[in-house]
Protein backbone atom coordinates (compact mmCIF):
# COMPACT_ATOMS: atom_id res chain seq x y z
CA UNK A 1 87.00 68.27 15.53
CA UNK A 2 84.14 70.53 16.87
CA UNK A 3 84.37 72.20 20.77
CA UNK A 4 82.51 74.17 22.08
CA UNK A 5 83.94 77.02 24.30
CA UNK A 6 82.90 79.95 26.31
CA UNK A 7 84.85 82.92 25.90
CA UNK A 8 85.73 85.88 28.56
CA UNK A 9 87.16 88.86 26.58
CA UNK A 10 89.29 92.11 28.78
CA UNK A 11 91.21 89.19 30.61
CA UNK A 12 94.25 90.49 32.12
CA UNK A 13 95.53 87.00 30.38
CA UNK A 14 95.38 84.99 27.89
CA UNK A 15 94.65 81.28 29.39
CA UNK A 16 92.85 78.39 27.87
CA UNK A 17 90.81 75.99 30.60
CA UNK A 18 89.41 72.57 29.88
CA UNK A 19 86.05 72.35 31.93
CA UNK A 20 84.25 69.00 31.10
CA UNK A 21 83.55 68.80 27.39
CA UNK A 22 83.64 72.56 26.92
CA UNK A 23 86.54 75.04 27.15
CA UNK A 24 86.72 78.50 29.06
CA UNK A 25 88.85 80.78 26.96
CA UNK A 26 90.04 84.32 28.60
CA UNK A 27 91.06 86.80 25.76
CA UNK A 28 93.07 90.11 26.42
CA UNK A 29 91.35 91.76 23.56
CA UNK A 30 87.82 93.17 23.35
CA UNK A 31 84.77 92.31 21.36
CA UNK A 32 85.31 95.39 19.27
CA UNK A 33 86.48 94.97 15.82
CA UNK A 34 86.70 92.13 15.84
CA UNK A 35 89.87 91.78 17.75
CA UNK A 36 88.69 88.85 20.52
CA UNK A 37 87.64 86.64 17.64
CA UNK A 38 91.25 87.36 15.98
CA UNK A 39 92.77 87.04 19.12
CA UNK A 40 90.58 83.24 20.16
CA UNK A 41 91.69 81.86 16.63
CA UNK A 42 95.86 82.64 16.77
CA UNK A 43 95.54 81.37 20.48
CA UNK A 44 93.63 77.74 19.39
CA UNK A 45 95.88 77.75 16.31
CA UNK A 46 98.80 77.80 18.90
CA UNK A 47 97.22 75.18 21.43
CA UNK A 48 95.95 72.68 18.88
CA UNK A 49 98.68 72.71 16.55
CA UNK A 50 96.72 73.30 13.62
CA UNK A 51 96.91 76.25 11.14
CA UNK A 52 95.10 79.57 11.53
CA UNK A 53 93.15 78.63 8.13
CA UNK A 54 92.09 74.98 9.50
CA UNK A 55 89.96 77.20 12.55
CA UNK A 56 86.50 78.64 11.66
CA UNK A 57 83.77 79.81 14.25
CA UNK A 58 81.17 77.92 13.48
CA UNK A 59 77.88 79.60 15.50
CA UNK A 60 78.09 82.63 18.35
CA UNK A 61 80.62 84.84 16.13
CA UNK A 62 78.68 87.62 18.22
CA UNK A 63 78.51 85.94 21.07
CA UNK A 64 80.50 84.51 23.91
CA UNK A 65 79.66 81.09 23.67
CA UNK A 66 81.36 79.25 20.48
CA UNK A 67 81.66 76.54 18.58
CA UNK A 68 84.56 76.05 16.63
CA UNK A 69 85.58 73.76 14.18
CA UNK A 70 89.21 72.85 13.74
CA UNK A 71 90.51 70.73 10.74
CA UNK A 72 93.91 68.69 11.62
C-alpha cells in the first residue's frame, strides 16, 4: 500500500488525521537527526499494524510531504 501524507513536526501531540486520500501526521519530534522520520515510522507501524521493517519512505525523506510505502 502507498499513502501519501503531510507531516507537521514540534506537535505538542502525536495524532494521525485522514484528510481525503492523504494523511496529516503531527510528530512531537523535530526534523533534526533524524528523529521525526523515526518518530512517523513507529507511529504508522502502530496504526497500520504492520512491522517497523514493512514501512519505508519512499520520496520527501527531507521534506514534509511523504510517501510511504507499507508492506502487510
Amino acid at each position: 500500500m502507498i499513502i501519501k501524507i503531510k507531516v507537521r513536526p514540534g506537535s505538542k501531540s502525536q495524532e494521525i488525521i485522514k484528510e481525503k486520500s492523504n494523511y496529516v501526521i503531527k510528530l512531537k519530534s523535530l526534523p533534526k537527526n533524524n528523529k521525526a522520520n523515526i518518530e512517523l515510522i513507529k507511529l504508522l507501524s502502530k496504526h497500520f499494524n504492520a512491522s517497523q521493517k514493512n514501512i519505508k519512505i519512499k520520496n520527501g525523506l527531507t521534506s514534509k510531504d511523504k510517501t510511504i510505502e507499507i508492506i502487510q
